[in-house]
PDBML (XML) file of the C-alpha atoms, coordinates in Angstrom:
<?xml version="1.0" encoding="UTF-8" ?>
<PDBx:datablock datablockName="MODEL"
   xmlns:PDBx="http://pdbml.pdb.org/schema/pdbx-v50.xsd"
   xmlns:xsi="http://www.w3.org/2001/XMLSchema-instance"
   xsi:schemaLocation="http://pdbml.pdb.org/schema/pdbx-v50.xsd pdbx-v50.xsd">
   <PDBx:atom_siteCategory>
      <PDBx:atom_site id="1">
         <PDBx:B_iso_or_equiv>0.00</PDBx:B_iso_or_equiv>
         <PDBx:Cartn_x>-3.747</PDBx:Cartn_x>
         <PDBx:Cartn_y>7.260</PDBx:Cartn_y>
         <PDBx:Cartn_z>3.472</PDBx:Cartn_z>
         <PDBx:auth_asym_id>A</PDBx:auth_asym_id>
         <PDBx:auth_atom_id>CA</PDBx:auth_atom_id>
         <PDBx:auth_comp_id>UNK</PDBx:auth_comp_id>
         <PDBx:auth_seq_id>1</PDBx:auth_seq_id>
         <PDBx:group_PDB>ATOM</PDBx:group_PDB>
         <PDBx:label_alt_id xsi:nil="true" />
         <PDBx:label_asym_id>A</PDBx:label_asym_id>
         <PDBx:label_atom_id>CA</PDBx:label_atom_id>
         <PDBx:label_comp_id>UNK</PDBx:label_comp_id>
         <PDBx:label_entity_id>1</PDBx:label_entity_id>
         <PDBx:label_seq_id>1</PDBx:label_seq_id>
         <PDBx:occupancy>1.00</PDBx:occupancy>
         <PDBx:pdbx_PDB_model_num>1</PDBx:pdbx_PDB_model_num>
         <PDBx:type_symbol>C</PDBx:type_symbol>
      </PDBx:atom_site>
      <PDBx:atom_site id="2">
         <PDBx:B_iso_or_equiv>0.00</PDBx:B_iso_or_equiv>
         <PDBx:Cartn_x>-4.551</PDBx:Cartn_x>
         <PDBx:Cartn_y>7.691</PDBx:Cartn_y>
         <PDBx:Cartn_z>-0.300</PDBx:Cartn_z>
         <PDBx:auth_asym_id>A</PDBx:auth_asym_id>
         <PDBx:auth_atom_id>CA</PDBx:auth_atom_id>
         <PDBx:auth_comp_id>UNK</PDBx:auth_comp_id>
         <PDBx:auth_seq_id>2</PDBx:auth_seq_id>
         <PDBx:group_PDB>ATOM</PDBx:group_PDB>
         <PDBx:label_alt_id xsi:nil="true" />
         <PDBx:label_asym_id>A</PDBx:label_asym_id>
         <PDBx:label_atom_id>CA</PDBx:label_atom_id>
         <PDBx:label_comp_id>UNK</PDBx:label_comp_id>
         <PDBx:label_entity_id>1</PDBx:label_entity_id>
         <PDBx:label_seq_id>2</PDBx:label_seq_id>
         <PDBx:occupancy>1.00</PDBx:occupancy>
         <PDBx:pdbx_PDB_model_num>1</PDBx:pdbx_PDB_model_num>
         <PDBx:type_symbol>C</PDBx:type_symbol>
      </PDBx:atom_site>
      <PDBx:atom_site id="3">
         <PDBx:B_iso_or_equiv>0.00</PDBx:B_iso_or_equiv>
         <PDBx:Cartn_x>-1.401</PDBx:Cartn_x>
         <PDBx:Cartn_y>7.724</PDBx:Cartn_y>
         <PDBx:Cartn_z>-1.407</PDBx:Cartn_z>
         <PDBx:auth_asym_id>A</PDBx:auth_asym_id>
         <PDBx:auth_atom_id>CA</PDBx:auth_atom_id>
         <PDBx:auth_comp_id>UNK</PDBx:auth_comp_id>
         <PDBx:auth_seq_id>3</PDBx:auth_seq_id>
         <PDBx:group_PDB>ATOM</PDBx:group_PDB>
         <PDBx:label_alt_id xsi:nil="true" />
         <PDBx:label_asym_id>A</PDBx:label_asym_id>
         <PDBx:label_atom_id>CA</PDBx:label_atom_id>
         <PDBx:label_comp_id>UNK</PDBx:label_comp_id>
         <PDBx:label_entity_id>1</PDBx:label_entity_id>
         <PDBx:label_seq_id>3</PDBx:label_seq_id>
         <PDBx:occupancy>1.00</PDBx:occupancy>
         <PDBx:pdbx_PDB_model_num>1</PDBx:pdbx_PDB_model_num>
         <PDBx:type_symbol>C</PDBx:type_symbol>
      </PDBx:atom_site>
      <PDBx:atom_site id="4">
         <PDBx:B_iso_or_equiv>0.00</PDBx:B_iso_or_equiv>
         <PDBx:Cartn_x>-0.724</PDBx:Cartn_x>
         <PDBx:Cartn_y>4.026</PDBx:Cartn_y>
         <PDBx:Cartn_z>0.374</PDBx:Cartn_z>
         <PDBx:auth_asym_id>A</PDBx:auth_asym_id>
         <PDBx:auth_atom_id>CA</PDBx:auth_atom_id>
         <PDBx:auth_comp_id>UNK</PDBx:auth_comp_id>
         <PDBx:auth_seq_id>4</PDBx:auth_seq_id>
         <PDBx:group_PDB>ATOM</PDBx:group_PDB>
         <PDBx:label_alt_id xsi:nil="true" />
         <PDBx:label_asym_id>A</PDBx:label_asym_id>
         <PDBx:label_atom_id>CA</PDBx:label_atom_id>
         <PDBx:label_comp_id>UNK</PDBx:label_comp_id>
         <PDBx:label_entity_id>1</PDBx:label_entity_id>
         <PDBx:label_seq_id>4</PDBx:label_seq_id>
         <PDBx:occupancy>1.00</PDBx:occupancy>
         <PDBx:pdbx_PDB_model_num>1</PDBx:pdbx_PDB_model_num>
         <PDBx:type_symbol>C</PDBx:type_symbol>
      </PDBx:atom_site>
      <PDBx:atom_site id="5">
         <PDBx:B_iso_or_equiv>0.00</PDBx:B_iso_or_equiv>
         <PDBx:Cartn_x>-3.807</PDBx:Cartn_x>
         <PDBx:Cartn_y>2.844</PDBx:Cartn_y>
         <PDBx:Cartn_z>-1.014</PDBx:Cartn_z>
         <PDBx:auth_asym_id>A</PDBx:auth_asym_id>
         <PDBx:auth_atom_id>CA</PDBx:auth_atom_id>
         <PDBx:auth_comp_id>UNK</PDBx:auth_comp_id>
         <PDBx:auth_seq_id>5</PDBx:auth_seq_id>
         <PDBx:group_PDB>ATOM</PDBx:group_PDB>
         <PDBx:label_alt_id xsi:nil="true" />
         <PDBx:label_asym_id>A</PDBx:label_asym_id>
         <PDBx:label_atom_id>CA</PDBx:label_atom_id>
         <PDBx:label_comp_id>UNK</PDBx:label_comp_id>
         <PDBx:label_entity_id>1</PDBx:label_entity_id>
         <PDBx:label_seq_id>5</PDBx:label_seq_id>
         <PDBx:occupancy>1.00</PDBx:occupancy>
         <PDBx:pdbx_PDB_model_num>1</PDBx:pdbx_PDB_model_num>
         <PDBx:type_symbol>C</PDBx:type_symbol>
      </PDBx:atom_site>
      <PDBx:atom_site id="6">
         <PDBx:B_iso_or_equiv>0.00</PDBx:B_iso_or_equiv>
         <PDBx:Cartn_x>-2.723</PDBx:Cartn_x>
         <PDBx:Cartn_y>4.268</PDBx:Cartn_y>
         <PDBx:Cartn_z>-4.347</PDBx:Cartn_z>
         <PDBx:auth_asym_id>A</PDBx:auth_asym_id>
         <PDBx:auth_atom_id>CA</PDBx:auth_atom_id>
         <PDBx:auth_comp_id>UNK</PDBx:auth_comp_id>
         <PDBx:auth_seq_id>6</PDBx:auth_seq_id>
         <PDBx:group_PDB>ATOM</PDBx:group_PDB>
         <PDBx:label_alt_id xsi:nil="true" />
         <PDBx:label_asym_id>A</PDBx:label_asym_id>
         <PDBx:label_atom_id>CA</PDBx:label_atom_id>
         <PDBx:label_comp_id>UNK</PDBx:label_comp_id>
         <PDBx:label_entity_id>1</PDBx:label_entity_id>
         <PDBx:label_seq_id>6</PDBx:label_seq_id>
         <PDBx:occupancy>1.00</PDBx:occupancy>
         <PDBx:pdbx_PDB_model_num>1</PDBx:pdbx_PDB_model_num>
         <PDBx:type_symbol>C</PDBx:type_symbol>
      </PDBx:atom_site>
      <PDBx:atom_site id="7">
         <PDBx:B_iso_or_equiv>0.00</PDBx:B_iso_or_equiv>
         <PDBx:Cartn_x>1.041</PDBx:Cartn_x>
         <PDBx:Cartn_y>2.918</PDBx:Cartn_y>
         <PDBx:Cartn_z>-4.321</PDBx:Cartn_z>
         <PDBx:auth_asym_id>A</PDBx:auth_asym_id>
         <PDBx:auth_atom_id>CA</PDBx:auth_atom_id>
         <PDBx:auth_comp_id>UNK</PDBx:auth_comp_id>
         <PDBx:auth_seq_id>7</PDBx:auth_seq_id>
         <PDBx:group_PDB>ATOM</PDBx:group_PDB>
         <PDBx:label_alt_id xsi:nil="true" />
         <PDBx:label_asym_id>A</PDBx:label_asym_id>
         <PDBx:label_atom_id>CA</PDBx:label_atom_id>
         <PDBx:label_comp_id>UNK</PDBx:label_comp_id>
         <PDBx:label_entity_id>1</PDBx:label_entity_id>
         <PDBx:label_seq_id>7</PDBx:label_seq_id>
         <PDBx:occupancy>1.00</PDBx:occupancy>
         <PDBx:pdbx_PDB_model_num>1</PDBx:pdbx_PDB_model_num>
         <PDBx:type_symbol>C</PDBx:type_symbol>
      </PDBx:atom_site>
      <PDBx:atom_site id="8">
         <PDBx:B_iso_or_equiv>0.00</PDBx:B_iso_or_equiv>
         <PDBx:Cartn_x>-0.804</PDBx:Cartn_x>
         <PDBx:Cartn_y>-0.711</PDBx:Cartn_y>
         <PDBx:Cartn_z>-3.274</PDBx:Cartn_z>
         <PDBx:auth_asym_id>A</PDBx:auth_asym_id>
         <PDBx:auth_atom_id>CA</PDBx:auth_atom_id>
         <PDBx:auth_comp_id>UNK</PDBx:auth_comp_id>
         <PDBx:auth_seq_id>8</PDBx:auth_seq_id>
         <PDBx:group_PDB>ATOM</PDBx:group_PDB>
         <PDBx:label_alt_id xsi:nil="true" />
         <PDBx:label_asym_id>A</PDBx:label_asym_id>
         <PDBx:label_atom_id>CA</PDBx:label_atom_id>
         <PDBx:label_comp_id>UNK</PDBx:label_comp_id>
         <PDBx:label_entity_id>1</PDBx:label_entity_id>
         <PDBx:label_seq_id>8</PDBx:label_seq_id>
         <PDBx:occupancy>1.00</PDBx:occupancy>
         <PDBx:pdbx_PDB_model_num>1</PDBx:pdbx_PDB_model_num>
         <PDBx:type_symbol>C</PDBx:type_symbol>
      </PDBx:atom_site>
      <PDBx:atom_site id="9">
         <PDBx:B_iso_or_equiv>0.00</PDBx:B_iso_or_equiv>
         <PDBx:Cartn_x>-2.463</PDBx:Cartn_x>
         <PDBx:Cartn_y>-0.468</PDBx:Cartn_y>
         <PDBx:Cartn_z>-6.262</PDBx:Cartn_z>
         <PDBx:auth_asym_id>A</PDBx:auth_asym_id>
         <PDBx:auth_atom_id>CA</PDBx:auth_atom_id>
         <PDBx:auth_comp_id>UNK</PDBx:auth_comp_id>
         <PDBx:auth_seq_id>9</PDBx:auth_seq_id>
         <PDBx:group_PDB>ATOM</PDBx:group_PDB>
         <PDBx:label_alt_id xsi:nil="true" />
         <PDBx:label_asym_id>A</PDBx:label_asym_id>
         <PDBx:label_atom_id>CA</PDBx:label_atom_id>
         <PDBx:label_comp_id>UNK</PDBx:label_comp_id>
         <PDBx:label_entity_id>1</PDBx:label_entity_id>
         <PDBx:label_seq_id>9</PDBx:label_seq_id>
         <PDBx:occupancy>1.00</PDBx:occupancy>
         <PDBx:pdbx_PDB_model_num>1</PDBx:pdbx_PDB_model_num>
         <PDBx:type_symbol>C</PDBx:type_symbol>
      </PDBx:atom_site>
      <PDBx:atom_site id="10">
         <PDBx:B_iso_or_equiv>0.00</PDBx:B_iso_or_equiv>
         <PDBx:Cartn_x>-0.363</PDBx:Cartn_x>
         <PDBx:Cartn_y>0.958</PDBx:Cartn_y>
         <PDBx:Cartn_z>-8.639</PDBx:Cartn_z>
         <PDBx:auth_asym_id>A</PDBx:auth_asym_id>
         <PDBx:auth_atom_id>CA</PDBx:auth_atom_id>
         <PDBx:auth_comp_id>UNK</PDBx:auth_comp_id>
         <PDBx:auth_seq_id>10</PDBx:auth_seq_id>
         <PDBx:group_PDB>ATOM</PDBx:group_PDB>
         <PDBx:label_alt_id xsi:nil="true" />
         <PDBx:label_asym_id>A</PDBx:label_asym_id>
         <PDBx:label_atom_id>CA</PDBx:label_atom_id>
         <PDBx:label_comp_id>UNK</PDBx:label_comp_id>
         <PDBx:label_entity_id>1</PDBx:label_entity_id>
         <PDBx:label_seq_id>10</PDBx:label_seq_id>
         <PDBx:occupancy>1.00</PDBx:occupancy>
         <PDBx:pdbx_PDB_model_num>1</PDBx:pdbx_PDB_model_num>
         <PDBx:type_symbol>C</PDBx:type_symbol>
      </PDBx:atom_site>
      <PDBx:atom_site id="11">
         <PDBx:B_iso_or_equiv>0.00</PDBx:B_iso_or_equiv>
         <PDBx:Cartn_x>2.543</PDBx:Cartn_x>
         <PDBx:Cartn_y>-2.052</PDBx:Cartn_y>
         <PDBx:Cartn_z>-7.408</PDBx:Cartn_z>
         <PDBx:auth_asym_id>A</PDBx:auth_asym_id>
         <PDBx:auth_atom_id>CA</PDBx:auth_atom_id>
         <PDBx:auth_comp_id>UNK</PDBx:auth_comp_id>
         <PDBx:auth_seq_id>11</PDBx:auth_seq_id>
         <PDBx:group_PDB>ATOM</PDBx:group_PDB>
         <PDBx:label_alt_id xsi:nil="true" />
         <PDBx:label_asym_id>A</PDBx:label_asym_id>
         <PDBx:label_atom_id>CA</PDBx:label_atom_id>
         <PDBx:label_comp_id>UNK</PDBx:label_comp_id>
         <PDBx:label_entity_id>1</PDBx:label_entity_id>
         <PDBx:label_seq_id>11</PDBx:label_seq_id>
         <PDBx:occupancy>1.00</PDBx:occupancy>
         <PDBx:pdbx_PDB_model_num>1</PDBx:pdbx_PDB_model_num>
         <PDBx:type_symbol>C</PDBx:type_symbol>
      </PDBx:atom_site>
      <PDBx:atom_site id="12">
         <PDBx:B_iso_or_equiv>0.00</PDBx:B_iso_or_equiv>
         <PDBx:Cartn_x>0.106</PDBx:Cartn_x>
         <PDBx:Cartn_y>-4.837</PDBx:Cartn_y>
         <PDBx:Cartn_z>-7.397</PDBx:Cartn_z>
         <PDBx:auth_asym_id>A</PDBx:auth_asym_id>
         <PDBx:auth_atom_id>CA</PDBx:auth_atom_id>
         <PDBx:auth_comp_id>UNK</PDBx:auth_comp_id>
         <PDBx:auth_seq_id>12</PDBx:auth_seq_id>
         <PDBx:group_PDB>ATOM</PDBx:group_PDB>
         <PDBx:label_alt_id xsi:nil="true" />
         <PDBx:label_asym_id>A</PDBx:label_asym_id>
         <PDBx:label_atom_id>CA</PDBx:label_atom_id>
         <PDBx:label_comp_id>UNK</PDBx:label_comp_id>
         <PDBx:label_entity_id>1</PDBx:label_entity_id>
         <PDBx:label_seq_id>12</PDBx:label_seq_id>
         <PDBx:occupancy>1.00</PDBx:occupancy>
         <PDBx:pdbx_PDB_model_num>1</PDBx:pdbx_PDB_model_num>
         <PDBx:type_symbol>C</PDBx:type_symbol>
      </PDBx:atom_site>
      <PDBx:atom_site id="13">
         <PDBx:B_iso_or_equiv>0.00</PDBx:B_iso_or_equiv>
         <PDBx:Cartn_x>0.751</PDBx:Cartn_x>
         <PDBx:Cartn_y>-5.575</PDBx:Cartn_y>
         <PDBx:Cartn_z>-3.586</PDBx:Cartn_z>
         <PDBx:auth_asym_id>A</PDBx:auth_asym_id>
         <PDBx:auth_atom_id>CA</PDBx:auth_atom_id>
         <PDBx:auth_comp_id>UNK</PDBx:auth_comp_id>
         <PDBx:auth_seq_id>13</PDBx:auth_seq_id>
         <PDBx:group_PDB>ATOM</PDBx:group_PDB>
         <PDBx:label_alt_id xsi:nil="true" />
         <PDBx:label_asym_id>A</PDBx:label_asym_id>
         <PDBx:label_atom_id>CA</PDBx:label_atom_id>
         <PDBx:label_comp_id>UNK</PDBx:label_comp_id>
         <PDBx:label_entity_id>1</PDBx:label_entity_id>
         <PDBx:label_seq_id>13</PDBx:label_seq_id>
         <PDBx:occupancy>1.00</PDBx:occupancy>
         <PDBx:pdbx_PDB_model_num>1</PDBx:pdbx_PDB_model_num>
         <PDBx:type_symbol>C</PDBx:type_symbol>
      </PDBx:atom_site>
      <PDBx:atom_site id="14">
         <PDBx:B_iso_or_equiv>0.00</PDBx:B_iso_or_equiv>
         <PDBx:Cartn_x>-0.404</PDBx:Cartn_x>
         <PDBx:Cartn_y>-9.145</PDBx:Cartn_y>
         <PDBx:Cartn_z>-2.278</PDBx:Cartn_z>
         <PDBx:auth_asym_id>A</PDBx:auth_asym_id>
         <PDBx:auth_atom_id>CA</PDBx:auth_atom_id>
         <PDBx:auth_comp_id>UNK</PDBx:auth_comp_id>
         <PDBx:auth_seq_id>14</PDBx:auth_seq_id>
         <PDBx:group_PDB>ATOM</PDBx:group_PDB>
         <PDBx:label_alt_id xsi:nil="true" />
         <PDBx:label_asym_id>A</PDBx:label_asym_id>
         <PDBx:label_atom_id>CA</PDBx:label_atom_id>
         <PDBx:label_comp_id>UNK</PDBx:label_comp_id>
         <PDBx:label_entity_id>1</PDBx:label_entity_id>
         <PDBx:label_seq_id>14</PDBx:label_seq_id>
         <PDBx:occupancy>1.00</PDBx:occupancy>
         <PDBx:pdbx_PDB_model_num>1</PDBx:pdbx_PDB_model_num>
         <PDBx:type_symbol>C</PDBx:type_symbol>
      </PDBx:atom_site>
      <PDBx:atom_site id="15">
         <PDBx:B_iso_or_equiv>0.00</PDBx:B_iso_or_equiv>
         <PDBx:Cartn_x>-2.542</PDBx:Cartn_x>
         <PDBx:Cartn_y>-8.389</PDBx:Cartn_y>
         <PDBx:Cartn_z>0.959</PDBx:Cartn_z>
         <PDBx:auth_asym_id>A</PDBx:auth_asym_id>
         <PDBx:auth_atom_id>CA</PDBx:auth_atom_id>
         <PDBx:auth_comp_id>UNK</PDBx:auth_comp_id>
         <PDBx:auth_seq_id>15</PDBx:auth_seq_id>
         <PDBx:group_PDB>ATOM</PDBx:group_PDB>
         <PDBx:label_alt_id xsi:nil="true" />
         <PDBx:label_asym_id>A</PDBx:label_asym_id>
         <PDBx:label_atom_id>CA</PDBx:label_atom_id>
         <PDBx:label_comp_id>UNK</PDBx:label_comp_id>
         <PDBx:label_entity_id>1</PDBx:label_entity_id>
         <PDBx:label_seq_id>15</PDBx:label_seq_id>
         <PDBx:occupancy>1.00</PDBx:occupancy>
         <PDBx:pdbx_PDB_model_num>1</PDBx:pdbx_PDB_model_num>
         <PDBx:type_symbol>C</PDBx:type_symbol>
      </PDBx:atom_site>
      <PDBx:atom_site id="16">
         <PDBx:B_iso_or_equiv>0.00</PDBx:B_iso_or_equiv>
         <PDBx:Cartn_x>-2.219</PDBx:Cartn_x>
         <PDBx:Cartn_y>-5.389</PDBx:Cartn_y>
         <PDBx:Cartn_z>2.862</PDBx:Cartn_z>
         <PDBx:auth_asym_id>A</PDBx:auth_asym_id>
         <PDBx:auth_atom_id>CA</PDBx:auth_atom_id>
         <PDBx:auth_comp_id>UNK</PDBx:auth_comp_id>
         <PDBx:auth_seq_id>16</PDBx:auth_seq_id>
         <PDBx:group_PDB>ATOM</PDBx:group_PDB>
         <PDBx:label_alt_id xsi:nil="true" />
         <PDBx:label_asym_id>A</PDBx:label_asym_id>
         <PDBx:label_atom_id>CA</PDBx:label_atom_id>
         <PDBx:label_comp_id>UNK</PDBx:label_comp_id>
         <PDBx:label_entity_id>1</PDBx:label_entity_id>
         <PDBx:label_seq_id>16</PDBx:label_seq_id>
         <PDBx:occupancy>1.00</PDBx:occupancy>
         <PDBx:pdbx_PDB_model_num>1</PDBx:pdbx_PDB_model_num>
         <PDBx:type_symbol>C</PDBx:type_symbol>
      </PDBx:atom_site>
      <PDBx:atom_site id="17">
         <PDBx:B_iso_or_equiv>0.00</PDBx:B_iso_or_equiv>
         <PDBx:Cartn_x>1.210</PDBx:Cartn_x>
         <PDBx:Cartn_y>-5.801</PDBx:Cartn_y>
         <PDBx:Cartn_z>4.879</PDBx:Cartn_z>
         <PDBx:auth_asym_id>A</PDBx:auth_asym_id>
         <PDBx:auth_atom_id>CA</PDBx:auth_atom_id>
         <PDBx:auth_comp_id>UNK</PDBx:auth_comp_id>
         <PDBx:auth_seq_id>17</PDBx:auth_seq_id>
         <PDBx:group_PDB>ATOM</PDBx:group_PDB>
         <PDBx:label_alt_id xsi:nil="true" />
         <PDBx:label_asym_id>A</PDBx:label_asym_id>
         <PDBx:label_atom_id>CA</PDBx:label_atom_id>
         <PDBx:label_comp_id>UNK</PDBx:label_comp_id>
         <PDBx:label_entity_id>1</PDBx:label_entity_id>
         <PDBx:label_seq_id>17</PDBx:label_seq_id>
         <PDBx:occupancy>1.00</PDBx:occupancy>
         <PDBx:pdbx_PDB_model_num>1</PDBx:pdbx_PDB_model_num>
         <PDBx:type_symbol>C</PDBx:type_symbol>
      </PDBx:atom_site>
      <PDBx:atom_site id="18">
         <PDBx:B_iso_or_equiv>0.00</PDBx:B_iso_or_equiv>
         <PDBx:Cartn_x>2.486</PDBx:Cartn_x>
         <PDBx:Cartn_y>-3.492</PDBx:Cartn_y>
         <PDBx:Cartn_z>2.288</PDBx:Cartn_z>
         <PDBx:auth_asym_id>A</PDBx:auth_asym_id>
         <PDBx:auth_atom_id>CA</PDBx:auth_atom_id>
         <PDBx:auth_comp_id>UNK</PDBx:auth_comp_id>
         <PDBx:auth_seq_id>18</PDBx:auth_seq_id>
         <PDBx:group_PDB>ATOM</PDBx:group_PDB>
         <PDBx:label_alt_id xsi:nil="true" />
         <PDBx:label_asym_id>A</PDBx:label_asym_id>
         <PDBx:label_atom_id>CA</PDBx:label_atom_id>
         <PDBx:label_comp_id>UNK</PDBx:label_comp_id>
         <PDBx:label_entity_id>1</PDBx:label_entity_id>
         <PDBx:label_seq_id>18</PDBx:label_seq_id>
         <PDBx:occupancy>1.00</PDBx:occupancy>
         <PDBx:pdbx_PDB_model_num>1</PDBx:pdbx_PDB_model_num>
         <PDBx:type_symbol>C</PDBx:type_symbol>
      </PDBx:atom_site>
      <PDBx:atom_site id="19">
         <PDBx:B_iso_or_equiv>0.00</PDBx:B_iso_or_equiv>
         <PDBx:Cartn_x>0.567</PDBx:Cartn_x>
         <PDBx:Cartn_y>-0.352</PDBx:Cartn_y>
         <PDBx:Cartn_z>2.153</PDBx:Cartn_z>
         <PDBx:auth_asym_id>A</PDBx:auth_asym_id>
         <PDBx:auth_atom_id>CA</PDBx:auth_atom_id>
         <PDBx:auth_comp_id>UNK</PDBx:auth_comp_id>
         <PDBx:auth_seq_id>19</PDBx:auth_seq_id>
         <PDBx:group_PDB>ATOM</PDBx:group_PDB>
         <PDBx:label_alt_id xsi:nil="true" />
         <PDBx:label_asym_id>A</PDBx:label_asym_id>
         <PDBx:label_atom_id>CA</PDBx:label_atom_id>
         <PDBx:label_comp_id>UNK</PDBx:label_comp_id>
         <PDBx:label_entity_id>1</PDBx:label_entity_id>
         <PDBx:label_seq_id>19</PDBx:label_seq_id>
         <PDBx:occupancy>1.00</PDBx:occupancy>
         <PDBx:pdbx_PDB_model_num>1</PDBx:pdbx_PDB_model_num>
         <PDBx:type_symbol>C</PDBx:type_symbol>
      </PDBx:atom_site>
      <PDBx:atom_site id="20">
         <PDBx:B_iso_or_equiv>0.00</PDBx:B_iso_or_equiv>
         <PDBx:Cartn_x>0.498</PDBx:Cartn_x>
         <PDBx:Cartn_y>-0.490</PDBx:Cartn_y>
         <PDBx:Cartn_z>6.967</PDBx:Cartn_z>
         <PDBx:auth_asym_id>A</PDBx:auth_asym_id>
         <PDBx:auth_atom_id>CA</PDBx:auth_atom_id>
         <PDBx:auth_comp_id>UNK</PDBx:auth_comp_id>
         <PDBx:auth_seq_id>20</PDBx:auth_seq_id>
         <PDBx:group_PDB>ATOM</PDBx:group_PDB>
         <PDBx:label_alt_id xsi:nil="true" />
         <PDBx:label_asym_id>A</PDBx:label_asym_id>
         <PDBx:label_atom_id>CA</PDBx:label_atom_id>
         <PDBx:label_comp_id>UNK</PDBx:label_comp_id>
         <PDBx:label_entity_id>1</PDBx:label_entity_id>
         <PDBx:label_seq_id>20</PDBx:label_seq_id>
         <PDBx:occupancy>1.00</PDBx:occupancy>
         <PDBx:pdbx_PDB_model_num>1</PDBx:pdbx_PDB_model_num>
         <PDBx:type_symbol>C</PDBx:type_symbol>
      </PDBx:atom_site>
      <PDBx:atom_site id="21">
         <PDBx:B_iso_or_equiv>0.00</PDBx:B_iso_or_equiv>
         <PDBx:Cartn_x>4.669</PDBx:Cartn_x>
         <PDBx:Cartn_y>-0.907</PDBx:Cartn_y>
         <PDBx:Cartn_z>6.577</PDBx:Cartn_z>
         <PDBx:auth_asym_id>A</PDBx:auth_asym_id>
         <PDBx:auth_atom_id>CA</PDBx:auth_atom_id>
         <PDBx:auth_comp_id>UNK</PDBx:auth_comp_id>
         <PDBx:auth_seq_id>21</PDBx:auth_seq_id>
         <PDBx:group_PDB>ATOM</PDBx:group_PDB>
         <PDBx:label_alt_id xsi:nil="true" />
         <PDBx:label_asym_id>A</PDBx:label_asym_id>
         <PDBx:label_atom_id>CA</PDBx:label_atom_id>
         <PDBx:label_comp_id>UNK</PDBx:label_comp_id>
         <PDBx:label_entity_id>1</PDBx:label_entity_id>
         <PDBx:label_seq_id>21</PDBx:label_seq_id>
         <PDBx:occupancy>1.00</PDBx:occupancy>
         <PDBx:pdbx_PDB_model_num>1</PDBx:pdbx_PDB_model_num>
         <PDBx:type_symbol>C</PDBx:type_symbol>
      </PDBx:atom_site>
      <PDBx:atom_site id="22">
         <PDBx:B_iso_or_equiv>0.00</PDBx:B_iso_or_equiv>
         <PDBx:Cartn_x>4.615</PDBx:Cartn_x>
         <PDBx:Cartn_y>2.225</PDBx:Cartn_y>
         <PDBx:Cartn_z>4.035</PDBx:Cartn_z>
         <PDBx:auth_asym_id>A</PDBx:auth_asym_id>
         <PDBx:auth_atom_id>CA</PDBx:auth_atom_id>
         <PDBx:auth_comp_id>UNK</PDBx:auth_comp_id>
         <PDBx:auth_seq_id>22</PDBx:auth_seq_id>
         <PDBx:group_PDB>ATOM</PDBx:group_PDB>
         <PDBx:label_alt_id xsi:nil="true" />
         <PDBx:label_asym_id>A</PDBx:label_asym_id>
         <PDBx:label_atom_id>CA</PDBx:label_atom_id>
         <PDBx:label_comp_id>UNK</PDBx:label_comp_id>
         <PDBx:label_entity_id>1</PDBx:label_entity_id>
         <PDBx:label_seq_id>22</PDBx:label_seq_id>
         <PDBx:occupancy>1.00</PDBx:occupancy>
         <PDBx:pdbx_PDB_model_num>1</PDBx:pdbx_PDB_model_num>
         <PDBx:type_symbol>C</PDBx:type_symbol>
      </PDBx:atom_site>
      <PDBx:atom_site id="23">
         <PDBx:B_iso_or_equiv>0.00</PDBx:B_iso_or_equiv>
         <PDBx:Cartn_x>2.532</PDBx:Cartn_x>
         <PDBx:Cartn_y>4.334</PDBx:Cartn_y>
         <PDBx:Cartn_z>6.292</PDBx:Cartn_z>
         <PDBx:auth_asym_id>A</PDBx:auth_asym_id>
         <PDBx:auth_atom_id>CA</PDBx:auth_atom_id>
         <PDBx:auth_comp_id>UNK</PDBx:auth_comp_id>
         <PDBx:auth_seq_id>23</PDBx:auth_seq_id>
         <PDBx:group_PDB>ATOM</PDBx:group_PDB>
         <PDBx:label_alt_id xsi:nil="true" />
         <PDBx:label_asym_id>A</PDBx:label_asym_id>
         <PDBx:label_atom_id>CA</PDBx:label_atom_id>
         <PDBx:label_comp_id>UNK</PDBx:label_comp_id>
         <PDBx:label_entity_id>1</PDBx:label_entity_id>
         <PDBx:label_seq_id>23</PDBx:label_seq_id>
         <PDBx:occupancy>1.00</PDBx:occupancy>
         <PDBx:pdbx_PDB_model_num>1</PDBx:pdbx_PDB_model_num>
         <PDBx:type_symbol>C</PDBx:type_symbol>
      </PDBx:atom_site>
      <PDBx:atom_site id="24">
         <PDBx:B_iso_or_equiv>0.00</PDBx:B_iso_or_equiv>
         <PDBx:Cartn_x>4.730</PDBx:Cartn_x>
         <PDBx:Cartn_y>3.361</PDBx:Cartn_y>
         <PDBx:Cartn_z>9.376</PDBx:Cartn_z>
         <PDBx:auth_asym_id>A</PDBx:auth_asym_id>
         <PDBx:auth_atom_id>CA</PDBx:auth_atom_id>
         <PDBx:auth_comp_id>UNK</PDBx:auth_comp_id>
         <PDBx:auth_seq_id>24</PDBx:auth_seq_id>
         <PDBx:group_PDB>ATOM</PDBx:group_PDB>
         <PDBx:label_alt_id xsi:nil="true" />
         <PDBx:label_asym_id>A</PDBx:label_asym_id>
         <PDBx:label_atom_id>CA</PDBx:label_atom_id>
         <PDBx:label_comp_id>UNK</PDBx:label_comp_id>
         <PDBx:label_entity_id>1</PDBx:label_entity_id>
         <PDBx:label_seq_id>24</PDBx:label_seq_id>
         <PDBx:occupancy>1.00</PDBx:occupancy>
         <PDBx:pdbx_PDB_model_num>1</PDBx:pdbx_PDB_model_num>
         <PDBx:type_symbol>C</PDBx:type_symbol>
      </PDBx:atom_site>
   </PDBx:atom_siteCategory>
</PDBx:datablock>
């Protein structure tokens, strides 16, 4: 769960679509 939060971050992601797809 960190390291989505982290890679969200780190990428700049737009909402949160992107960190729920990555842990999926």
């Amino acid at each position: 769960f960190a390291g989505c939060a982290a890679l969200a971050e780190g990428f700049q992601l737009a909402g949160h679509r992107g960190e729920i797809v990555l842990l999926r």
